[in-house]
PDB file of N, CA and C in Angstrom:
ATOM      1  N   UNK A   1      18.433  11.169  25.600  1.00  0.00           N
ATOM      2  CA  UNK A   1      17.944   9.930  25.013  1.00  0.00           C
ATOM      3  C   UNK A   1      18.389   9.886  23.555  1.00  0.00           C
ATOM      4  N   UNK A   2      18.642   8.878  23.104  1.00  0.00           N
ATOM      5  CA  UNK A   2      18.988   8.693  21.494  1.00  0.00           C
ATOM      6  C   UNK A   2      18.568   7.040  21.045  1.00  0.00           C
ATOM      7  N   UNK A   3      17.766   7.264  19.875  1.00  0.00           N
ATOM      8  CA  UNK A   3      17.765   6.422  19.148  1.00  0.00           C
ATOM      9  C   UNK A   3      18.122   6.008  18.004  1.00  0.00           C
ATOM     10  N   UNK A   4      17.749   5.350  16.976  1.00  0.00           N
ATOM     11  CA  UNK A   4      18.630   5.183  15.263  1.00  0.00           C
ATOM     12  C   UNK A   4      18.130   6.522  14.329  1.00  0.00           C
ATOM     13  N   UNK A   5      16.699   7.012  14.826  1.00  0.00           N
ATOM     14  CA  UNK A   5      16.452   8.002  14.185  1.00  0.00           C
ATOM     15  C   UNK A   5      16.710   9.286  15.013  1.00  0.00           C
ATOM     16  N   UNK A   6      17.077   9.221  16.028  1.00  0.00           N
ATOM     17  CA  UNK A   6      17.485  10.588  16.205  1.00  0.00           C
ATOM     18  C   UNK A   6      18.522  10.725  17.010  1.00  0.00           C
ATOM     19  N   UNK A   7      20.293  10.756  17.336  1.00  0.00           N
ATOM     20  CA  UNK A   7      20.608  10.793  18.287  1.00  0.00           C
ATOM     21  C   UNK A   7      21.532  11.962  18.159  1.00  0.00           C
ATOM     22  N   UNK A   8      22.010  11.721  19.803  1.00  0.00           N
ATOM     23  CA  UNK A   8      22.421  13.219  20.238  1.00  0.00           C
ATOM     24  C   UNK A   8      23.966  12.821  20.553  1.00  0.00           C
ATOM     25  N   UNK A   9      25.179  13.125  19.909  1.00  0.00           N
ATOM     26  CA  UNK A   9      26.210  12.980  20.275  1.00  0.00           C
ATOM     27  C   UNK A   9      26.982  13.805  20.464  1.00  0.00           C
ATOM     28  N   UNK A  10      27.902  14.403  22.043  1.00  0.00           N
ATOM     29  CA  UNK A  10      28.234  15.839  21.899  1.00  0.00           C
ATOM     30  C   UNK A  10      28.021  16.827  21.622  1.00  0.00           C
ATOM     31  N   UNK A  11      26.760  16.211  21.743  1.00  0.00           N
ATOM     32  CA  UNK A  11      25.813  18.025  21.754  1.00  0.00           C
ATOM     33  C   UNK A  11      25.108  18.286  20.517  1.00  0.00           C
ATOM     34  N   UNK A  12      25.613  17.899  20.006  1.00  0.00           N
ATOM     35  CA  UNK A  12      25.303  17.120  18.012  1.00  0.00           C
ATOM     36  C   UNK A  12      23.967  16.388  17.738  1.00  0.00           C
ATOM     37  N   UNK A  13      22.882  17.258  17.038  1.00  0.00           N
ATOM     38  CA  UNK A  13      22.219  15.981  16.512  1.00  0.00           C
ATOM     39  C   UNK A  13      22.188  15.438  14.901  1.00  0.00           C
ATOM     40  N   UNK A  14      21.720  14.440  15.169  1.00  0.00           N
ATOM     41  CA  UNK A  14      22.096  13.923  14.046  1.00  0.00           C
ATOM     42  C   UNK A  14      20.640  13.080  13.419  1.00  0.00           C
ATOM     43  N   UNK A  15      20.216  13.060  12.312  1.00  0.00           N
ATOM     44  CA  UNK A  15      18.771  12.449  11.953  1.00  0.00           C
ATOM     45  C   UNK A  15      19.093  11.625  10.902  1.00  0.00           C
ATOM     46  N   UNK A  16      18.587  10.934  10.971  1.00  0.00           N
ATOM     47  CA  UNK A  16      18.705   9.650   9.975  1.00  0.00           C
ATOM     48  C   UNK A  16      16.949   9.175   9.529  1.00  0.00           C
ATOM     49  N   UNK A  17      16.843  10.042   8.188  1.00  0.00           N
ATOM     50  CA  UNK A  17      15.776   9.572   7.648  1.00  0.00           C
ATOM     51  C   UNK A  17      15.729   8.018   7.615  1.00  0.00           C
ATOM     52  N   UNK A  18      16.471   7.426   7.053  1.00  0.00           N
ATOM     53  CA  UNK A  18      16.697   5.643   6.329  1.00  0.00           C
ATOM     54  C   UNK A  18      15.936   5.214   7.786  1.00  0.00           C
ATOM     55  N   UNK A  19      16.412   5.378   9.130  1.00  0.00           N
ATOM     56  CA  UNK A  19      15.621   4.773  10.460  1.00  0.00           C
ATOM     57  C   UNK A  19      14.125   5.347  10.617  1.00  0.00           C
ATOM     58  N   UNK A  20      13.598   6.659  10.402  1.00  0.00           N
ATOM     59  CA  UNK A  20      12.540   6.930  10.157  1.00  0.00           C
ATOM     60  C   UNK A  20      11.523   5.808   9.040  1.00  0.00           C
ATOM     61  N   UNK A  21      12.406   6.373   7.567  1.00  0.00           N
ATOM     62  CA  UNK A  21      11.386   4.913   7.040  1.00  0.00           C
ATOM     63  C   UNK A  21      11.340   3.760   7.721  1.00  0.00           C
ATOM     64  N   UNK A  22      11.993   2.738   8.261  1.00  0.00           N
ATOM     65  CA  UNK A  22      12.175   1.673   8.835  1.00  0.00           C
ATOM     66  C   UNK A  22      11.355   2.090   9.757  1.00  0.00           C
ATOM     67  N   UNK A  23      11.475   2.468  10.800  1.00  0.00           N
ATOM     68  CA  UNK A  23       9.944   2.188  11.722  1.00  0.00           C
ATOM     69  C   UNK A  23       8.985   2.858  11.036  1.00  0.00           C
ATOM     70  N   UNK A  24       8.310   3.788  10.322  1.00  0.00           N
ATOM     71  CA  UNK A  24       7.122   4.557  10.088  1.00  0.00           C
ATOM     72  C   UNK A  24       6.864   2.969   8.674  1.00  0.00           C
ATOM     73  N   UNK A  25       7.673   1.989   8.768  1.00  0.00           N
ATOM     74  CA  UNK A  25       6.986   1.199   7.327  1.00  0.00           C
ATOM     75  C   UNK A  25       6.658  -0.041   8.341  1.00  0.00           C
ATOM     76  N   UNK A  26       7.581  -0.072   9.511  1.00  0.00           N
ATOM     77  CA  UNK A  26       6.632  -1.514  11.077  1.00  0.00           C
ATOM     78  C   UNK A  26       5.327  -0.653  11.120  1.00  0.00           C
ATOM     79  N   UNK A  27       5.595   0.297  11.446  1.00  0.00           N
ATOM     80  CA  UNK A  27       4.277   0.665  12.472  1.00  0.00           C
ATOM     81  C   UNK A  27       3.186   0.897  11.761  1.00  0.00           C
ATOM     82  N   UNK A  28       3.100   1.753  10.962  1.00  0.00           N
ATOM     83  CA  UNK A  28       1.528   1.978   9.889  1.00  0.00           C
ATOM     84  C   UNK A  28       1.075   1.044   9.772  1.00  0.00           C
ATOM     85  N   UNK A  29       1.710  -0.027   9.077  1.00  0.00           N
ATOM     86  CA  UNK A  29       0.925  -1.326   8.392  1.00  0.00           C
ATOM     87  C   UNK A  29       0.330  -2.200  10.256  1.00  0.00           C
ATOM     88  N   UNK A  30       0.715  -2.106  11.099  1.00  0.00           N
ATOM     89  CA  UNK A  30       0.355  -2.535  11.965  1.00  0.00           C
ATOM     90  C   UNK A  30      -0.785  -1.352  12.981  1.00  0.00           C
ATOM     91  N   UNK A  31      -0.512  -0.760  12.915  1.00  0.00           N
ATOM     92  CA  UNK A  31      -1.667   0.893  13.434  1.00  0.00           C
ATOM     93  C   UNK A  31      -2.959  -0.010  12.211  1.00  0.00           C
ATOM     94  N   UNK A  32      -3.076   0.367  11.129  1.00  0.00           N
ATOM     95  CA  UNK A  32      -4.023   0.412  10.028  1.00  0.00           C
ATOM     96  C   UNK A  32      -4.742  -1.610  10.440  1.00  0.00           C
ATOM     97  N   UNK A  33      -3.785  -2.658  11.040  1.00  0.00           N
ATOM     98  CA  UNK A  33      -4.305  -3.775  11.339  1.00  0.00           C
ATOM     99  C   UNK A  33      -4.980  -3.721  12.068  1.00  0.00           C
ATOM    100  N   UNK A  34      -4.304  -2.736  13.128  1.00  0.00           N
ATOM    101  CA  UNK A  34      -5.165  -2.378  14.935  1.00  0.00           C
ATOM    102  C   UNK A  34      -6.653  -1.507  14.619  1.00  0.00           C
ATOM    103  N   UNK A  35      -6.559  -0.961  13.483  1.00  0.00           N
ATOM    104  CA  UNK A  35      -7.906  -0.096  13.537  1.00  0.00           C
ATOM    105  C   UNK A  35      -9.019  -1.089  12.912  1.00  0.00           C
ATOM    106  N   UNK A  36      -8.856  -1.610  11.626  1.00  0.00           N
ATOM    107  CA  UNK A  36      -9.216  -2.294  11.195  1.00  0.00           C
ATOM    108  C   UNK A  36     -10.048  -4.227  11.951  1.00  0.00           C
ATOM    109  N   UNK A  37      -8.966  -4.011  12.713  1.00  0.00           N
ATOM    110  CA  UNK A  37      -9.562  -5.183  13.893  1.00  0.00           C
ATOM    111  C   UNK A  37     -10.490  -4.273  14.939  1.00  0.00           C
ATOM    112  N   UNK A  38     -10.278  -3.782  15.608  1.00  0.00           N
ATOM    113  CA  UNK A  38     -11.363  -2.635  16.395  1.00  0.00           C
ATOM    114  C   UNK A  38     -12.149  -2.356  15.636  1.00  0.00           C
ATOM    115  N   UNK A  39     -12.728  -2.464  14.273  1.00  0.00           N
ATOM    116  CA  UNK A  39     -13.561  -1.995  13.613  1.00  0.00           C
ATOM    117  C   UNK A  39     -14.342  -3.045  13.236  1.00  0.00           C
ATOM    118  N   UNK A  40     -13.450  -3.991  12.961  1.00  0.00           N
ATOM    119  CA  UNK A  40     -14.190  -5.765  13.011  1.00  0.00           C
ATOM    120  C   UNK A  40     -15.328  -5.757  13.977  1.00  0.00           C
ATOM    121  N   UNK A  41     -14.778  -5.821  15.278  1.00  0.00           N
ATOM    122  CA  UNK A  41     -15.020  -6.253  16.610  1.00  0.00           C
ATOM    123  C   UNK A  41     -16.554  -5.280  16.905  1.00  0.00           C
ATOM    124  N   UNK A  42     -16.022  -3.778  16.296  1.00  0.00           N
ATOM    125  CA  UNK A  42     -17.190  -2.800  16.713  1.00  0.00           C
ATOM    126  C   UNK A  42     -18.822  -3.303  15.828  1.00  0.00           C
ATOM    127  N   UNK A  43     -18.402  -3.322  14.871  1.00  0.00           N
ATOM    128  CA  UNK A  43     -19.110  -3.457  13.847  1.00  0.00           C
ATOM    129  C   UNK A  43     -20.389  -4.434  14.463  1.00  0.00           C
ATOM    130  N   UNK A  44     -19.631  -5.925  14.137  1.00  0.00           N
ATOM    131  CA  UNK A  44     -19.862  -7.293  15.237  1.00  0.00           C
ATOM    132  C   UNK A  44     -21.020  -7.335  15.979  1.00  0.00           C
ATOM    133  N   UNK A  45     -20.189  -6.393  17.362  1.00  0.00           N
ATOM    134  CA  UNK A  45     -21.132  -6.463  18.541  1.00  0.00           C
ATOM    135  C   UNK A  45     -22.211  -5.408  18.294  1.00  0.00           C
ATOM    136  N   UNK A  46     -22.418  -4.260  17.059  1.00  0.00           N
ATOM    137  CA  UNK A  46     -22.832  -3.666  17.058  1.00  0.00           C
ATOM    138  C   UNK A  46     -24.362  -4.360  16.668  1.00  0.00           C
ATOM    139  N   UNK A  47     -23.688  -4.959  15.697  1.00  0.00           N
ATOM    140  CA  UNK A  47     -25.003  -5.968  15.163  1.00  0.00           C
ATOM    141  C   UNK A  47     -25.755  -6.974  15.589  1.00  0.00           C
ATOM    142  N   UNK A  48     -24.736  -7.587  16.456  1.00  0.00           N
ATOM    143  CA  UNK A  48     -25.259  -8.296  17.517  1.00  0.00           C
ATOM    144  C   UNK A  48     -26.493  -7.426  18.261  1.00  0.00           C
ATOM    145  N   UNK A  49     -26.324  -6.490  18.864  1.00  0.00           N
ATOM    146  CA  UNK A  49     -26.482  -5.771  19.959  1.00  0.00           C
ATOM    147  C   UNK A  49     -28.296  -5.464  18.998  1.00  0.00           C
ATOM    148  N   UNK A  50     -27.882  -4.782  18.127  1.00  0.00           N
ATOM    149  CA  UNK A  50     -29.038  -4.633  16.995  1.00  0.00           C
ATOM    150  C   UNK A  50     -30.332  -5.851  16.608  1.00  0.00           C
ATOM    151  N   UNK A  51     -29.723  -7.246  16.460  1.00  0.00           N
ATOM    152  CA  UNK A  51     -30.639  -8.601  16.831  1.00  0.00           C
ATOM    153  C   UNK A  51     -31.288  -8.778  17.417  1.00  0.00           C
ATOM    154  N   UNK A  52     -30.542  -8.703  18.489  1.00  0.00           N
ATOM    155  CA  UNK A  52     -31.011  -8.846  20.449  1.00  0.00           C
ATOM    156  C   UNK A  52     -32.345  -7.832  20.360  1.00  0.00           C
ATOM    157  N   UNK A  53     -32.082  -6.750  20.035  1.00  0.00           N
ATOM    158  CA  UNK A  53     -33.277  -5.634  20.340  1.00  0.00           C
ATOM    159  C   UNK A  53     -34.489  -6.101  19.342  1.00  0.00           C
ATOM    160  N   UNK A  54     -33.768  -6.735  17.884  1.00  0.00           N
ATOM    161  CA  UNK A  54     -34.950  -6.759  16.878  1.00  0.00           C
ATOM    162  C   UNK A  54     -36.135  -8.104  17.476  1.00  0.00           C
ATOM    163  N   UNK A  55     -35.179  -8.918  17.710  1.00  0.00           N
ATOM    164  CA  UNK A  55     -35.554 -10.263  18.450  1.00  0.00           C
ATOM    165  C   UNK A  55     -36.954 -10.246  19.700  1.00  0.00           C
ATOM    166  N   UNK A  56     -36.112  -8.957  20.585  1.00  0.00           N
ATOM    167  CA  UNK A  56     -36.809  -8.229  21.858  1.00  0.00           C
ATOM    168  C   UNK A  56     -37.767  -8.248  21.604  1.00  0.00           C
ATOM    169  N   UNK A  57     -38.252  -6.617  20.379  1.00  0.00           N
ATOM    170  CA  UNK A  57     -39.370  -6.021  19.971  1.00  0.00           C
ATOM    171  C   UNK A  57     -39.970  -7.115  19.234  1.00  0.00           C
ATOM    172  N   UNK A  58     -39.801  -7.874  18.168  1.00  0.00           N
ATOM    173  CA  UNK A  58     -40.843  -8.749  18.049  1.00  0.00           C
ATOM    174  C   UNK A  58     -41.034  -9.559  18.820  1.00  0.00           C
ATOM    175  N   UNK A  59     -40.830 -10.201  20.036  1.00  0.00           N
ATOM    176  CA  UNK A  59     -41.657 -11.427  20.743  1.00  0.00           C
ATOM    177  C   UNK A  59     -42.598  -9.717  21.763  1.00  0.00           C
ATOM    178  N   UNK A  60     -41.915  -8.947  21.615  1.00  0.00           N
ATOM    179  CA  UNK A  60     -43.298  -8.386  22.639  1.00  0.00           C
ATOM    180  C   UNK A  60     -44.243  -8.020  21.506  1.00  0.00           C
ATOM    181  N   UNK A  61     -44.149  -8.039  19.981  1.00  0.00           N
ATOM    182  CA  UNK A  61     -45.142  -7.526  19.603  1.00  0.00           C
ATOM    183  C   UNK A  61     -45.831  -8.388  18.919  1.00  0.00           C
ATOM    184  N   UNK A  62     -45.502  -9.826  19.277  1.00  0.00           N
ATOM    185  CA  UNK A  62     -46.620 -11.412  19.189  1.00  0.00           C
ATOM    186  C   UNK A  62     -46.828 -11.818  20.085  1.00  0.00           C
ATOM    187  N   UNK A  63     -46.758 -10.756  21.556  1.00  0.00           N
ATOM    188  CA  UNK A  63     -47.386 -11.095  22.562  1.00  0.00           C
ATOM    189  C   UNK A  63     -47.063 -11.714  23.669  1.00  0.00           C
ATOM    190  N   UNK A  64     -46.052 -12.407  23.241  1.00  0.00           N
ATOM    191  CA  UNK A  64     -44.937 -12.861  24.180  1.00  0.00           C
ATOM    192  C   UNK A  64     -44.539 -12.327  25.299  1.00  0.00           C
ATOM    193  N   UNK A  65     -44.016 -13.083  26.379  1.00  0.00           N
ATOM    194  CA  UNK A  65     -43.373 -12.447  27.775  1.00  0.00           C
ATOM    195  C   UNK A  65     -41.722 -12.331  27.219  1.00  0.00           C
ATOM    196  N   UNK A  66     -41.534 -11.287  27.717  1.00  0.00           N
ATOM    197  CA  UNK A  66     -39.686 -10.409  27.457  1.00  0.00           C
ATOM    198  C   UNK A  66     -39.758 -11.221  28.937  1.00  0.00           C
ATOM    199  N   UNK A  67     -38.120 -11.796  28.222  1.00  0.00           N
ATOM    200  CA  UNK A  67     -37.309 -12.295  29.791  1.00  0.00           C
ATOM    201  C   UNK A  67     -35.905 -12.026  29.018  1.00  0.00           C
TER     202      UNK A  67
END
């Protein structure tokens, strides 16, 4: 297999930092978007999830029917 950062010609390899930077400068900034959105999202429903329960416990503790 060979790509821009690493290929194999005649047995030869050959590395090309310059293609390393070039993808490791796509991909981070897009990895660090992907975590950062999953962290959005976690956060979110976390709090959501946290409401729902606060919401819960007080109507049962004014007596209320939980449905």
């Amino acid at each position: 297999m060979s790509t821009d950062i690493l290929q194999f010609t005649n047995n030869q390899e050959d590395f090309s930092p310059r293609a390393l930077q070039i993808y490791l400068a796509v991909t981070i900034p897009f990895m660090v978007l992907t975590f950062a959105a999953w962290r959005i999202v976690y956060v979110y429903t976390k709090k959501r999830e946290q409401t729902k329960e606060n919401e819960k416990v007080a109507r049962t503790a004014s007596g209320d029917s939980v449905v």
